[in-house]
N, C-alpha and C. Protein backbone atom coordinates (compact mmCIF):
# COMPACT_ATOMS: atom_id res chain seq x y z
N UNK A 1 45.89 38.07 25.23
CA UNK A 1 46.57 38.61 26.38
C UNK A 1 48.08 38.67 26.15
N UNK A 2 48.56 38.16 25.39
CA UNK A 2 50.00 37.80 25.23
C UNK A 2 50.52 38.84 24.65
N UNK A 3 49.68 39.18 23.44
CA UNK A 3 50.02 40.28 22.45
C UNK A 3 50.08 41.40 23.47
N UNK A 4 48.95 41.79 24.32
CA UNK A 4 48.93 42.94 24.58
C UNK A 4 50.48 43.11 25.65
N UNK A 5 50.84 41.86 26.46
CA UNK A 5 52.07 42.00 27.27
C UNK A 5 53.07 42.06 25.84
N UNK A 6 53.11 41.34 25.53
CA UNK A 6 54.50 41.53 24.00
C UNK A 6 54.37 43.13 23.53
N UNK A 7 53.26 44.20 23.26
CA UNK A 7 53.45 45.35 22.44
C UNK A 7 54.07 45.94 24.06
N UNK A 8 53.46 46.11 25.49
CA UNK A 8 54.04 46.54 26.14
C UNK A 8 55.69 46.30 26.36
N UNK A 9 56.07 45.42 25.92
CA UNK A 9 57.54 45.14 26.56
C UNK A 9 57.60 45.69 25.26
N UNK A 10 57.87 45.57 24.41
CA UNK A 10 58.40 46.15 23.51
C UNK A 10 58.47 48.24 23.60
N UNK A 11 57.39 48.38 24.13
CA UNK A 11 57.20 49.77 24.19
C UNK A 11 58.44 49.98 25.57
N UNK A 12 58.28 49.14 26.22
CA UNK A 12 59.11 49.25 27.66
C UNK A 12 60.98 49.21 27.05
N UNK A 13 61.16 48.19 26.04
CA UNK A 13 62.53 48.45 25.58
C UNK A 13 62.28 49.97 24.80
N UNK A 14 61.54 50.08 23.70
CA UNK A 14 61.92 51.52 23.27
C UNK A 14 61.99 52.57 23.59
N UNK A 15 61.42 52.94 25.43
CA UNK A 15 61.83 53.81 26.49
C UNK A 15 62.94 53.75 26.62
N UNK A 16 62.94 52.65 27.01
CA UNK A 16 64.62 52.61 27.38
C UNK A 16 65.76 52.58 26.38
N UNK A 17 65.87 52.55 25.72
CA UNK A 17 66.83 52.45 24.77
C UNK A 17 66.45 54.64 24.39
N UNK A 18 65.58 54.99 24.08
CA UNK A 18 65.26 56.11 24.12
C UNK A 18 66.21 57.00 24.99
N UNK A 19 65.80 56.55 26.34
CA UNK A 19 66.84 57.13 27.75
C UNK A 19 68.08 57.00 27.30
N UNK A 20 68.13 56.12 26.89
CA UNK A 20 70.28 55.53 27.07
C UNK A 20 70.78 56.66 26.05
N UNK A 21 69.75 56.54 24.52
CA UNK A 21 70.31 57.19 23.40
C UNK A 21 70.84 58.72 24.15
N UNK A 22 69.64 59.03 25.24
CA UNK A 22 69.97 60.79 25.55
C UNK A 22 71.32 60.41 26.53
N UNK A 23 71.48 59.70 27.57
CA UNK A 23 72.13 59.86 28.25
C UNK A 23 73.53 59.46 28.08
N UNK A 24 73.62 58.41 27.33
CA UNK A 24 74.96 57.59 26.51
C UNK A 24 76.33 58.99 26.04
N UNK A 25 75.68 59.37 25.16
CA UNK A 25 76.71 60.58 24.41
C UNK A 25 76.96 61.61 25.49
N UNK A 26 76.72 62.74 26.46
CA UNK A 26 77.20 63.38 27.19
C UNK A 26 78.03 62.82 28.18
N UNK A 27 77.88 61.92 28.48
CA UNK A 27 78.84 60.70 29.18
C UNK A 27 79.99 60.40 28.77
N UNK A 28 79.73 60.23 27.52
CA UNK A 28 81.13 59.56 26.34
C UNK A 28 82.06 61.36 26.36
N UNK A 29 81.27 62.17 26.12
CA UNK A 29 81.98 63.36 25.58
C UNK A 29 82.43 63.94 26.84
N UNK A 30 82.08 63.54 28.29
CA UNK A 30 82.61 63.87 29.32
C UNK A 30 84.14 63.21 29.45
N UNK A 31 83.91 61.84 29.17
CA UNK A 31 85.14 60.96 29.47
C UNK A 31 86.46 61.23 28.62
N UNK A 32 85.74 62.10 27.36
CA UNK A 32 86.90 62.42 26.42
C UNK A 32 87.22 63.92 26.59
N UNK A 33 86.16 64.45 26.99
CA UNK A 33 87.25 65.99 27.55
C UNK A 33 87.56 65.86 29.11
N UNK A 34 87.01 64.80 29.69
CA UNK A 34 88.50 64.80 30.99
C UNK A 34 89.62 64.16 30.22
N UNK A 35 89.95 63.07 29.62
CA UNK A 35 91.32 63.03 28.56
C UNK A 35 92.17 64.45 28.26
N UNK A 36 91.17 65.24 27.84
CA UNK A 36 91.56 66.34 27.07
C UNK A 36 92.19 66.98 28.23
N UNK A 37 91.47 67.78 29.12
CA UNK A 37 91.96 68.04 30.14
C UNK A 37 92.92 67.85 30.90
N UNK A 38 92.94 66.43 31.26
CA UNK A 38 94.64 65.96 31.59
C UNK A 38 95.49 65.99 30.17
N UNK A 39 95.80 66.00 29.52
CA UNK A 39 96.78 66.47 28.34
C UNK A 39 96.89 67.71 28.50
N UNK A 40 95.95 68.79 28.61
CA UNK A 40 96.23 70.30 28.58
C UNK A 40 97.13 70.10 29.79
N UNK A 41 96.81 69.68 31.32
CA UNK A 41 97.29 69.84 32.54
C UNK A 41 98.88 69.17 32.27
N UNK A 42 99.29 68.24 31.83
CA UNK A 42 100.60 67.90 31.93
C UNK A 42 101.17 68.61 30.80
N UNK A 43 100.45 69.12 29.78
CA UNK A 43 101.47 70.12 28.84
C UNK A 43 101.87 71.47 29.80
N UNK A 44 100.90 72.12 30.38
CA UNK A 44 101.01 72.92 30.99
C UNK A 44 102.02 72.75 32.51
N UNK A 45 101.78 71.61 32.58
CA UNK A 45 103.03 71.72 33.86
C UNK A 45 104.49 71.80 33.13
N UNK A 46 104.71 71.11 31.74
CA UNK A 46 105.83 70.97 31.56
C UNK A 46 106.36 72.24 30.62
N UNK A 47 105.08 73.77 30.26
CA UNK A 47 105.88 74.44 29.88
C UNK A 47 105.52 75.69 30.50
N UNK A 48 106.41 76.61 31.74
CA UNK A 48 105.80 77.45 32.33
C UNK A 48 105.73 79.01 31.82
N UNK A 49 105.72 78.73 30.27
CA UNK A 49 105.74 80.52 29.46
C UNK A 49 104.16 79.95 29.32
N UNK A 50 103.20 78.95 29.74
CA UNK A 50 101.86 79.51 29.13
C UNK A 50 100.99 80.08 30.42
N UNK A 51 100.09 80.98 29.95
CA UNK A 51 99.67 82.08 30.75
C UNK A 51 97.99 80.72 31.42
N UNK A 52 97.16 81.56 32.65
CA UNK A 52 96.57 80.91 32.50
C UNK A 52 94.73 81.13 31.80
N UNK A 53 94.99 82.40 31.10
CA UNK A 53 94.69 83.00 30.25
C UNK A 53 94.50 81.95 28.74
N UNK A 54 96.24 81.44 28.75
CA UNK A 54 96.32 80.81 27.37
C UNK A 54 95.09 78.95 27.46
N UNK A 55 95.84 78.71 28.91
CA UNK A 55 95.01 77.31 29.22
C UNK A 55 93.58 77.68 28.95
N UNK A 56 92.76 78.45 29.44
CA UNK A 56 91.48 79.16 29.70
C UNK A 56 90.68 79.13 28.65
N UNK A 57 91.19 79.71 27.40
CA UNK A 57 91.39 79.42 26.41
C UNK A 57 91.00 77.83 25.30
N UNK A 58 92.09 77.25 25.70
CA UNK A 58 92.21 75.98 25.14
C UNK A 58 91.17 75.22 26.01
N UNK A 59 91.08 75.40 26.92
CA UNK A 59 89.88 74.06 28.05
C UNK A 59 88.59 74.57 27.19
N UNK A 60 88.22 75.73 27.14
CA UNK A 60 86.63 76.32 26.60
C UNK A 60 87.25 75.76 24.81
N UNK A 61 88.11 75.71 24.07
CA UNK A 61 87.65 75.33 22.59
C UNK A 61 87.87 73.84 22.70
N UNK A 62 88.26 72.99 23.34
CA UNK A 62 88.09 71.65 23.67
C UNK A 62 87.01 71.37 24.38
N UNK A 63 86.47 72.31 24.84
CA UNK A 63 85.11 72.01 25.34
C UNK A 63 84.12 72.19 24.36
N UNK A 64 84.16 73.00 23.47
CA UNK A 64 83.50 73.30 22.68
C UNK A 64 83.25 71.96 21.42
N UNK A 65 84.39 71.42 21.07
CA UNK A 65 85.27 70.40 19.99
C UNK A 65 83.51 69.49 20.74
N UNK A 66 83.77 69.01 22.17
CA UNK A 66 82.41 67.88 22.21
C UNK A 66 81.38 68.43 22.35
N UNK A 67 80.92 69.88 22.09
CA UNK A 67 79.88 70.08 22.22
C UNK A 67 79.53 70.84 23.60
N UNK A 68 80.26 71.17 24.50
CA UNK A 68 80.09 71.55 25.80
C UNK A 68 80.19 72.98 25.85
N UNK A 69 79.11 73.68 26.54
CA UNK A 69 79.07 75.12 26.32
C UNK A 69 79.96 75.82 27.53
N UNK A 70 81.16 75.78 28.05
CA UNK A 70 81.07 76.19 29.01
C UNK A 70 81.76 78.58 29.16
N UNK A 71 81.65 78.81 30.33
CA UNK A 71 81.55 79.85 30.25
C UNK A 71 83.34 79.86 31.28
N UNK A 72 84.15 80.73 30.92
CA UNK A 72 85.38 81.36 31.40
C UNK A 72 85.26 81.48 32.92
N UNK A 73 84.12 81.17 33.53
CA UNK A 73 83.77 81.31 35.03
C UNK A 73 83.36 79.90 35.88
N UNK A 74 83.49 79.12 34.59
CA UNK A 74 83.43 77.62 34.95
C UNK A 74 84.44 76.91 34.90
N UNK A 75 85.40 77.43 34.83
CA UNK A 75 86.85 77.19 34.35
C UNK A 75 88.03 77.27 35.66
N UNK A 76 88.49 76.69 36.11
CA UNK A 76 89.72 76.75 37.18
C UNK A 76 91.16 76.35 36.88
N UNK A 77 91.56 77.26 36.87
CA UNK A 77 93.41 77.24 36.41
C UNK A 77 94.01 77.23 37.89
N UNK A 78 94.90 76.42 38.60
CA UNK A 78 95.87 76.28 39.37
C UNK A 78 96.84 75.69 39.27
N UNK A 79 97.78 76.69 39.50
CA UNK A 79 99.53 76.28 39.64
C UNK A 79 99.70 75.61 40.88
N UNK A 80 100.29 74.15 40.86
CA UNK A 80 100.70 73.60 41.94
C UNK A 80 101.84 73.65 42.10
N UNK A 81 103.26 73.40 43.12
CA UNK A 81 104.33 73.12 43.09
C UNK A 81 105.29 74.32 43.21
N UNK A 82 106.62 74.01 42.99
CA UNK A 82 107.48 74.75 43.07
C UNK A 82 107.65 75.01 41.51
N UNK A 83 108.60 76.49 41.51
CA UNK A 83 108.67 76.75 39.92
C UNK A 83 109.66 75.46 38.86
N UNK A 84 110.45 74.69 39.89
CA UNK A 84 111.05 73.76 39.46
C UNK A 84 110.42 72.50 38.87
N UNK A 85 109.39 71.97 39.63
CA UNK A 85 108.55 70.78 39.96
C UNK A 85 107.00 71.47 39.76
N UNK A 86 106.57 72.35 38.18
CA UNK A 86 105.03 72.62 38.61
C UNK A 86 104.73 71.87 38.13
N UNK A 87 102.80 72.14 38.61
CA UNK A 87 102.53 71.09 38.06
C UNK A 87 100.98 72.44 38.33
N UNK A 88 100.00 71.92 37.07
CA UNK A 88 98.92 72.22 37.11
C UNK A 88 97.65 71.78 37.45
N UNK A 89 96.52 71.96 37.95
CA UNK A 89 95.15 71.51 38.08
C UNK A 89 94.04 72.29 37.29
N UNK A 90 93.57 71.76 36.32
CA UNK A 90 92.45 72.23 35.54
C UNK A 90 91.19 71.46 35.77
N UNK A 91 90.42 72.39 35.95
CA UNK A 91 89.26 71.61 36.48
C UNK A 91 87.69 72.67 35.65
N UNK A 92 86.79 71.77 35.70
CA UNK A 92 85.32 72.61 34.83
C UNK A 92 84.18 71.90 35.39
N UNK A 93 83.18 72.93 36.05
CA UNK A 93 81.74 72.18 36.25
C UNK A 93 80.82 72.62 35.45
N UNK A 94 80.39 71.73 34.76
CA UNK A 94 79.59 72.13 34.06
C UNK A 94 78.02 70.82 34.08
N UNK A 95 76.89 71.41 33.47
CA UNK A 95 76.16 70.54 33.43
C UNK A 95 74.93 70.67 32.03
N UNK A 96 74.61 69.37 31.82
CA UNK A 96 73.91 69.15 30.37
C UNK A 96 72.91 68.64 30.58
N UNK A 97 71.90 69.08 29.91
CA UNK A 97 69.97 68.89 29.76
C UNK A 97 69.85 67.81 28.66
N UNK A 98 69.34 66.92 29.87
CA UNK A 98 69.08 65.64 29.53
C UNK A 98 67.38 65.77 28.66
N UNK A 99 66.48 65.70 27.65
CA UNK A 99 65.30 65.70 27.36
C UNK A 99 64.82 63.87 27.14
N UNK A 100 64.48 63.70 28.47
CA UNK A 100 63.38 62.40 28.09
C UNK A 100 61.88 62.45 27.83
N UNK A 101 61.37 61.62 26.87
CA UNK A 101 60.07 61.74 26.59
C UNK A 101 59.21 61.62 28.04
N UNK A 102 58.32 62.98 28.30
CA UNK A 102 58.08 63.55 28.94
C UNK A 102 58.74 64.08 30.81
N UNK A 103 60.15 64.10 30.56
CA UNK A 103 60.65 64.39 31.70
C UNK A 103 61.70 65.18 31.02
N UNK A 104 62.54 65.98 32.36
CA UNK A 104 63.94 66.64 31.08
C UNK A 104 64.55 66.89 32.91
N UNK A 105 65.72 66.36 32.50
CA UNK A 105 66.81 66.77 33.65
C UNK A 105 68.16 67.38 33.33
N UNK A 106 68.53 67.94 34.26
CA UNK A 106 69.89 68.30 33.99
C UNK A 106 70.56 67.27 34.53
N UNK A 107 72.03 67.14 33.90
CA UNK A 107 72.89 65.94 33.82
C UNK A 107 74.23 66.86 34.68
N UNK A 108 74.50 66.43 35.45
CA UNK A 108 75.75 67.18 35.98
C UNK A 108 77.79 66.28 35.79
N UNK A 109 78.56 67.05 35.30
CA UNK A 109 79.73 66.02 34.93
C UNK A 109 81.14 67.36 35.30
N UNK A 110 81.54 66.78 36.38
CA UNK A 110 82.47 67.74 36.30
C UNK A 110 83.83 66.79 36.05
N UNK A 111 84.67 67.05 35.15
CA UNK A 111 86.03 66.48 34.78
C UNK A 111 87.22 67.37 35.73
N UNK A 112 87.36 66.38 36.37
CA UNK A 112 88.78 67.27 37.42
C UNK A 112 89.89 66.65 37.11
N UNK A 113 90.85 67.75 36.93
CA UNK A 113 92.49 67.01 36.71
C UNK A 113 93.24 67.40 37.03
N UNK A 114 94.26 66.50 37.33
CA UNK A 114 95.56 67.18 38.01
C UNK A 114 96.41 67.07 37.08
């Protein structure tokens, strides 16, 4: 009887550790393109010759850098402030397909920045 509870827990950690493996990394690569994101947003407040065309741009190949597919329509460029004092908000919703052994979800992560 023991064995058979010992192969179950064991099967019960390698689910789980299974789950974490899928869910762990889109998490991590979220937390590092909101980083990214706020760096684009305070470069962009502090230089007002870039278009928001040029940001648009740079958010989708930094999105790309972790792996994130996103599309030019998922993308939000806003100028805050006066032309003296701007300041930008870049923001992206996007969401990633989680595949667990026999389930599959979408993972939703939107990185907002000011």
């Amino acid at each position: 009887m023991s064995t058979i509870k010992l192969i179950l827990a064991l099967a019960v950690i390698v689910v789980l550790g299974m789950g974490v493996a899928q869910i762990v990394p889109p998490v991590l690569a979220n937390y590092s393109f909101q980083d990214d994101l706020r760096q684009i947003s305070v470069m962009a407040g502090s230089n007002p010759n870039r278009t928001d065309e040029d940001l648009l741009k740079e958010v989708i190949r930094k999105a790309k850098e972790h792996e994130i597919e996103l599309a030019p329509t998922q993308v939000k460029v806003q100028h805050i402030g006066t032309p003296g004092a701007m300041a930008v908000y870049v923001s992206a919703d996007y969401s990633l397909p989680v595949n667990l052994p026999g389930y599959s979800l979408h993972f939703a992560l939107q990185p907002l920045q000011r």
